[in-house]
C-alpha atoms as a PDB file:
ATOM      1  CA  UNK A   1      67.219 -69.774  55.995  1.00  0.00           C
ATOM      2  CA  UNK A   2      64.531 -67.089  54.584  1.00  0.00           C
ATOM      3  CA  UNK A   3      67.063 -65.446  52.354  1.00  0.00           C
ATOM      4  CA  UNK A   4      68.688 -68.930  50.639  1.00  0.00           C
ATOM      5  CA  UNK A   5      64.628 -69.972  49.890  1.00  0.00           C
ATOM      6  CA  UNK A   6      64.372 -66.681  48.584  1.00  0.00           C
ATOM      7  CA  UNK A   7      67.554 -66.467  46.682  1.00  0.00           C
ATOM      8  CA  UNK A   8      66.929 -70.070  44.896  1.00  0.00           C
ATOM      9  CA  UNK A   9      63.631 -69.266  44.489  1.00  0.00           C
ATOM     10  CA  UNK A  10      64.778 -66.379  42.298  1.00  0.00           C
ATOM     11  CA  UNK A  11      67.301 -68.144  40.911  1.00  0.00           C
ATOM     12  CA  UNK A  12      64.548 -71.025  39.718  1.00  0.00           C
ATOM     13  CA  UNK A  13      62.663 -68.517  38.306  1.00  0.00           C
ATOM     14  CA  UNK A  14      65.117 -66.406  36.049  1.00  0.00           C
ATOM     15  CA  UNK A  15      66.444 -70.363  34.484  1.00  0.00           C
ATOM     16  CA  UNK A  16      62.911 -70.978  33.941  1.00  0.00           C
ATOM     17  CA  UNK A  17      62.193 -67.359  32.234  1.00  0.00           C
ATOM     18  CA  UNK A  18      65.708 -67.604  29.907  1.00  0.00           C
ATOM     19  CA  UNK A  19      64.713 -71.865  29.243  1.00  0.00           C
ATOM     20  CA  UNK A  20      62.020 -70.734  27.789  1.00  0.00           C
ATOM     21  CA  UNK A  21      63.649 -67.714  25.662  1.00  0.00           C
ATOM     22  CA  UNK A  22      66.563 -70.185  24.425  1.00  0.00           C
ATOM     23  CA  UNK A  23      63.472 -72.786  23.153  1.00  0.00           C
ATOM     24  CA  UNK A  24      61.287 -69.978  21.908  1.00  0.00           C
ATOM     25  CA  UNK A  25      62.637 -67.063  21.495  1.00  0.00           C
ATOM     26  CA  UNK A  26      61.865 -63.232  22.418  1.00  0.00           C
ATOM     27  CA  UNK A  27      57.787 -62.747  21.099  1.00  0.00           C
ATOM     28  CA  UNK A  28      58.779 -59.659  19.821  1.00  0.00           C
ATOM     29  CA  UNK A  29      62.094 -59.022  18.879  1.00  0.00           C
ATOM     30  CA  UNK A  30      65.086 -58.474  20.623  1.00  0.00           C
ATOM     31  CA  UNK A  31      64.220 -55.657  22.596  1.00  0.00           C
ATOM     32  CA  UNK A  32      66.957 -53.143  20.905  1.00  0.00           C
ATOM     33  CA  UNK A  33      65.019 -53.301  17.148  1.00  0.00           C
ATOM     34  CA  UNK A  34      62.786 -49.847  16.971  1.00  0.00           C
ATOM     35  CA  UNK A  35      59.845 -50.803  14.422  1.00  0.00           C
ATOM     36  CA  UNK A  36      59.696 -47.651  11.686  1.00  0.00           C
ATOM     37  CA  UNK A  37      56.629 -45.610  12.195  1.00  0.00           C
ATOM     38  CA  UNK A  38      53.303 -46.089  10.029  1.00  0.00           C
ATOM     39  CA  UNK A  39      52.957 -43.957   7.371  1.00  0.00           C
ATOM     40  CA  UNK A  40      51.293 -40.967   7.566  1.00  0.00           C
ATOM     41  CA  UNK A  41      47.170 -40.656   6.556  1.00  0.00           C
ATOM     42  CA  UNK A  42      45.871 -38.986   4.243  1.00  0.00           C
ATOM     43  CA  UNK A  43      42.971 -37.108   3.365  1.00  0.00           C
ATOM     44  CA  UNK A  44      41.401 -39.902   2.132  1.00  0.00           C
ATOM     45  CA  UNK A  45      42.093 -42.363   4.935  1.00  0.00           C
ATOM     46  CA  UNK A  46      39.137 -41.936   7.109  1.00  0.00           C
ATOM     47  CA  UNK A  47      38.439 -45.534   8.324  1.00  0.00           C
ATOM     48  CA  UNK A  48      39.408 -45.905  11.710  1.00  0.00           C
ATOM     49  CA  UNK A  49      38.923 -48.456  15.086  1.00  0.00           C
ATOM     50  CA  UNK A  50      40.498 -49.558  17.919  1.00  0.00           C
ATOM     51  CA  UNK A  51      41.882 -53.247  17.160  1.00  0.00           C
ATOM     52  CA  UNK A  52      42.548 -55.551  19.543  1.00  0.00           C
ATOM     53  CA  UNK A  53      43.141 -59.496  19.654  1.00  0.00           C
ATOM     54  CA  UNK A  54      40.512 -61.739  18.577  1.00  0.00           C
ATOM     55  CA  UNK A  55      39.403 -63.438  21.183  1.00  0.00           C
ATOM     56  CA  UNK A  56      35.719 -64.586  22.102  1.00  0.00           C
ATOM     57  CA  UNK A  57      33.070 -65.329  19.526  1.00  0.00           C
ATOM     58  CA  UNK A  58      32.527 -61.264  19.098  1.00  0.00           C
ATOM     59  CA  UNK A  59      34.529 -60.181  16.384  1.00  0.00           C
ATOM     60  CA  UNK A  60      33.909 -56.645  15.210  1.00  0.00           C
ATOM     61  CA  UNK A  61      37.444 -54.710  15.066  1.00  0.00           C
ATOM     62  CA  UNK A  62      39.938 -56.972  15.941  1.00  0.00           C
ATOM     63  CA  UNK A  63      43.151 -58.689  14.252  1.00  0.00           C
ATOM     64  CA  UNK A  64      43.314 -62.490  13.992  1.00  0.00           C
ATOM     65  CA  UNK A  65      46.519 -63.081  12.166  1.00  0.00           C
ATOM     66  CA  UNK A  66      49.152 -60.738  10.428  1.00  0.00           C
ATOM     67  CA  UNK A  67      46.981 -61.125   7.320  1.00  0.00           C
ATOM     68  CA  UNK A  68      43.566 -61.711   8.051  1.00  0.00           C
ATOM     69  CA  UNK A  69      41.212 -58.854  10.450  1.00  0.00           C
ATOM     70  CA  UNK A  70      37.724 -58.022  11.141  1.00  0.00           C
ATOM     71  CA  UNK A  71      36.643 -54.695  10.911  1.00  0.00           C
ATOM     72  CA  UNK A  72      32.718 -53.080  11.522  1.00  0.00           C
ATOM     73  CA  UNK A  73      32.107 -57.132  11.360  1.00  0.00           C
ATOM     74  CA  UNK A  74      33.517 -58.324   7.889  1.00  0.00           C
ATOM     75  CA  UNK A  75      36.399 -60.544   7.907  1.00  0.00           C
ATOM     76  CA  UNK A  76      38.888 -59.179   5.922  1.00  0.00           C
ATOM     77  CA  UNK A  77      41.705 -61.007   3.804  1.00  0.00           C
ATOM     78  CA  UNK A  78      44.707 -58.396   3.505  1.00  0.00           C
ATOM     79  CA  UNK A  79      44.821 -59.599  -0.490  1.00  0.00           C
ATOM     80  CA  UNK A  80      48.562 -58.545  -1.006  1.00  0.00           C
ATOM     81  CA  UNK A  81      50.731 -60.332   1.254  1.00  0.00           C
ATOM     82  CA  UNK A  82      50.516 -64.074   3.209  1.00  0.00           C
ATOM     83  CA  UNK A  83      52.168 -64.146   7.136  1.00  0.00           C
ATOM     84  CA  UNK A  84      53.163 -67.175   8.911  1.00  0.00           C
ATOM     85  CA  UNK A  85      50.401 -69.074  10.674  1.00  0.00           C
ATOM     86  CA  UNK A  86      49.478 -68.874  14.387  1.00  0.00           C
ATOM     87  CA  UNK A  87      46.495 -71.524  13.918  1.00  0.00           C
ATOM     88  CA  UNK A  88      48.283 -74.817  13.127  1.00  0.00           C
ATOM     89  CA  UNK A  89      52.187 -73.919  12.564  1.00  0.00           C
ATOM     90  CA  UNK A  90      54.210 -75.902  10.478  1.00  0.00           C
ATOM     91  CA  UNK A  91      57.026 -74.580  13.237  1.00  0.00           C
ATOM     92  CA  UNK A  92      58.219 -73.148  16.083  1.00  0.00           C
ATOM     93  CA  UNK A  93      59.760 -70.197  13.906  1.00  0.00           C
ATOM     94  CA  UNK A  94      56.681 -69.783  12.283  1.00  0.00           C
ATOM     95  CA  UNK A  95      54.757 -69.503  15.580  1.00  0.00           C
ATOM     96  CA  UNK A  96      56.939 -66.913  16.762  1.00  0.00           C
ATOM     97  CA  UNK A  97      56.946 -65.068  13.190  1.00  0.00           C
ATOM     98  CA  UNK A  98      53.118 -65.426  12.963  1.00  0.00           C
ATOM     99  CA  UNK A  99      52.671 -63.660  16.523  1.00  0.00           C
ATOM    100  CA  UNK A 100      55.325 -61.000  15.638  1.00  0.00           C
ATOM    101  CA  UNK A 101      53.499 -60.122  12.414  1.00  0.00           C
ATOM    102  CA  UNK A 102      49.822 -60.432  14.320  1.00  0.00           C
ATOM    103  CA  UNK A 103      51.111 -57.642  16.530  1.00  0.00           C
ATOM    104  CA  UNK A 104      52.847 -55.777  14.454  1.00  0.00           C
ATOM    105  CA  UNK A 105      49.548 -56.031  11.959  1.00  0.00           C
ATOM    106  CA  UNK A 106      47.816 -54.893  15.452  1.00  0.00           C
ATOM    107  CA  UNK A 107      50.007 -51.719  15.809  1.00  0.00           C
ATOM    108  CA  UNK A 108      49.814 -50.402  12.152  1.00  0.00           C
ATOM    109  CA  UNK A 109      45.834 -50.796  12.105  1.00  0.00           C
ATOM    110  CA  UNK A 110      46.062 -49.074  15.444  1.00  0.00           C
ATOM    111  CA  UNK A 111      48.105 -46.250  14.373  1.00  0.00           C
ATOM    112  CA  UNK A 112      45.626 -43.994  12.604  1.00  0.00           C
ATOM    113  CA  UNK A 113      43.140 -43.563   9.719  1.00  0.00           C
ATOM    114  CA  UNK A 114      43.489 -46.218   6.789  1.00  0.00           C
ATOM    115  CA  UNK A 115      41.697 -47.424   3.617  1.00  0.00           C
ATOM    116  CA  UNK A 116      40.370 -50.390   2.157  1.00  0.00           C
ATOM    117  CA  UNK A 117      40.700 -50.381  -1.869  1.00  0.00           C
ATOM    118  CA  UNK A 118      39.140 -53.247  -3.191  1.00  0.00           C
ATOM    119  CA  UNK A 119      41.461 -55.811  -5.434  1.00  0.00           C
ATOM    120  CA  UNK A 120      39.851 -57.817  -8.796  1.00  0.00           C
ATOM    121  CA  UNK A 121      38.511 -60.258  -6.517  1.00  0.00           C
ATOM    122  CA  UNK A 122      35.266 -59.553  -3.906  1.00  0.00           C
ATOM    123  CA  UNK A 123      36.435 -62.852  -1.965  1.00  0.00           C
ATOM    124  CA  UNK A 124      38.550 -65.462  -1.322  1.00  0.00           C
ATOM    125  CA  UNK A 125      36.973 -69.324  -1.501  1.00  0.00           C
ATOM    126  CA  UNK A 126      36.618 -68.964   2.150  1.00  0.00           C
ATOM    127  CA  UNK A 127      34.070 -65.733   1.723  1.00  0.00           C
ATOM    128  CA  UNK A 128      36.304 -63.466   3.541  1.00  0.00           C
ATOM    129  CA  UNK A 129      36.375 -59.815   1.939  1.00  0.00           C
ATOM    130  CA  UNK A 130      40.197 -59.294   0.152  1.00  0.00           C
ATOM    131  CA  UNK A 131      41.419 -56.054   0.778  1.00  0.00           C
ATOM    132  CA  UNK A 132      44.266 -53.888   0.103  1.00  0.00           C
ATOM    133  CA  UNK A 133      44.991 -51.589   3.733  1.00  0.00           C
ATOM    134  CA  UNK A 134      46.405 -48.519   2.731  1.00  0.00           C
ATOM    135  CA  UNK A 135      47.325 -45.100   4.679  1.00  0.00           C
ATOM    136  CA  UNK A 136      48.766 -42.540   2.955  1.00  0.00           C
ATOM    137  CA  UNK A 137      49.031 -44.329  -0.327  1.00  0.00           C
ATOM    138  CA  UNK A 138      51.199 -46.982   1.390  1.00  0.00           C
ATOM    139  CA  UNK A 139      50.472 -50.856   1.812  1.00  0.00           C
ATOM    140  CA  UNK A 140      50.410 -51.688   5.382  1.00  0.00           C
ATOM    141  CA  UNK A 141      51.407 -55.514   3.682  1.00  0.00           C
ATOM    142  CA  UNK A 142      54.095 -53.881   2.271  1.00  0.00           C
ATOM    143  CA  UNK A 143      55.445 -52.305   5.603  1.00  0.00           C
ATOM    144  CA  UNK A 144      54.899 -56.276   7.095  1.00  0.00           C
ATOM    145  CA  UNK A 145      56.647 -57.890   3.722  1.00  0.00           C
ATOM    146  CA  UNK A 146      59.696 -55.219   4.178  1.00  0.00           C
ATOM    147  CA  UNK A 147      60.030 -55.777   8.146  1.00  0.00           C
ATOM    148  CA  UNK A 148      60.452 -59.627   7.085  1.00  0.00           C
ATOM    149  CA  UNK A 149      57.037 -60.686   8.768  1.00  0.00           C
ATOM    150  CA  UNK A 150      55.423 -61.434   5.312  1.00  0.00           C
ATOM    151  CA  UNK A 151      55.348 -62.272   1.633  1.00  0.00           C
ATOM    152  CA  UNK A 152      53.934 -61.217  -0.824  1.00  0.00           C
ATOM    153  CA  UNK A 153      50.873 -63.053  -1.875  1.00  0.00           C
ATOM    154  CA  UNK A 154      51.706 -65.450  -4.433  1.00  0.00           C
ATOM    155  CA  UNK A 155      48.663 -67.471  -4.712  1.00  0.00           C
ATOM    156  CA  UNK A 156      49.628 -70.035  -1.694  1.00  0.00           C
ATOM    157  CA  UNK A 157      51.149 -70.517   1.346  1.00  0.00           C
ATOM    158  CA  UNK A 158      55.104 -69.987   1.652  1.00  0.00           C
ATOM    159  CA  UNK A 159      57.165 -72.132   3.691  1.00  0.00           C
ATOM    160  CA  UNK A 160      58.261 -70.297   7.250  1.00  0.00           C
ATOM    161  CA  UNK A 161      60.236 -73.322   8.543  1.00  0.00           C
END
């Protein structure tokens, strides 16, 4: 009798676990894609912090989308490229997209030494700082825009759905 609860309990729990793939998906990929290393820093990438989520009303070094961060306590608008939204999706595929490029935005900041080069613009209309984040000469927008987790910044919001 112990081993059929057990067994259907499994059972009800592995349905449950691949229902909820089927409606929303893997959060990050399919498990066989290998994301391409960051570039490599150079000399004059010497920025650096540990990024994590942001959660909680402290926000000094963290990541809230795929194109928007905090770092040392600015808000930071990554001024190059635009990511599907996590906030108020239009969709579930740009939920999913949004947290894929949030971590994958997590992961590059994480990865080493970087610069912030300044664009024509100080700020956006919403005061946040717009920023270019470089290492080794390379966009880390550009690395989100070629793994298909952003676009390039064309003066509003693409459609993700």
């Amino acid at each position: 009798m112990r081993t059929t609860s057990f067994i259907i309990l499994v059972l009800a729990v592995f349905l449950i676990g691949f229902g909820v793939t089927l409606r929303y998906g893997l959060p990050f990929g399919d498990g066989g894609e290998r994301t391409p290393a960051a570039p490599v820093a150079a000399p004059d990438d010497v920025l650096r912090a540990h990024f994590t989520s942001c959660d909680g009303p402290q926000r000094i070094n963290c990541v809230v989308d795929g194109d928007t961060i905090w770092f040392g306590g600015d808000k930071i608008r990554i001024l190059d490229i635009n990511t599907p939204e996590t906030s108020s999706p239009q969709c579930d595929r740009e939920y999913r997209l949004g947290l894929q490029a949030t971590a994958r935005l997590t992961e590059l900041m994480n990865d080493g030494p970087f610069s912030l080069e300044k664009g024509d613009e100080e700020a956006d209309r919403y005061g946040r700082l717009l920023r270019r984040v470089t290492r080794g000469g390379q966009s880390l927008g550009d690395i989100l825009v070629d793994e298909g987790l952003a676009e390039r910044w064309q003066g509003y919001k693409g459609n993700w759905c």
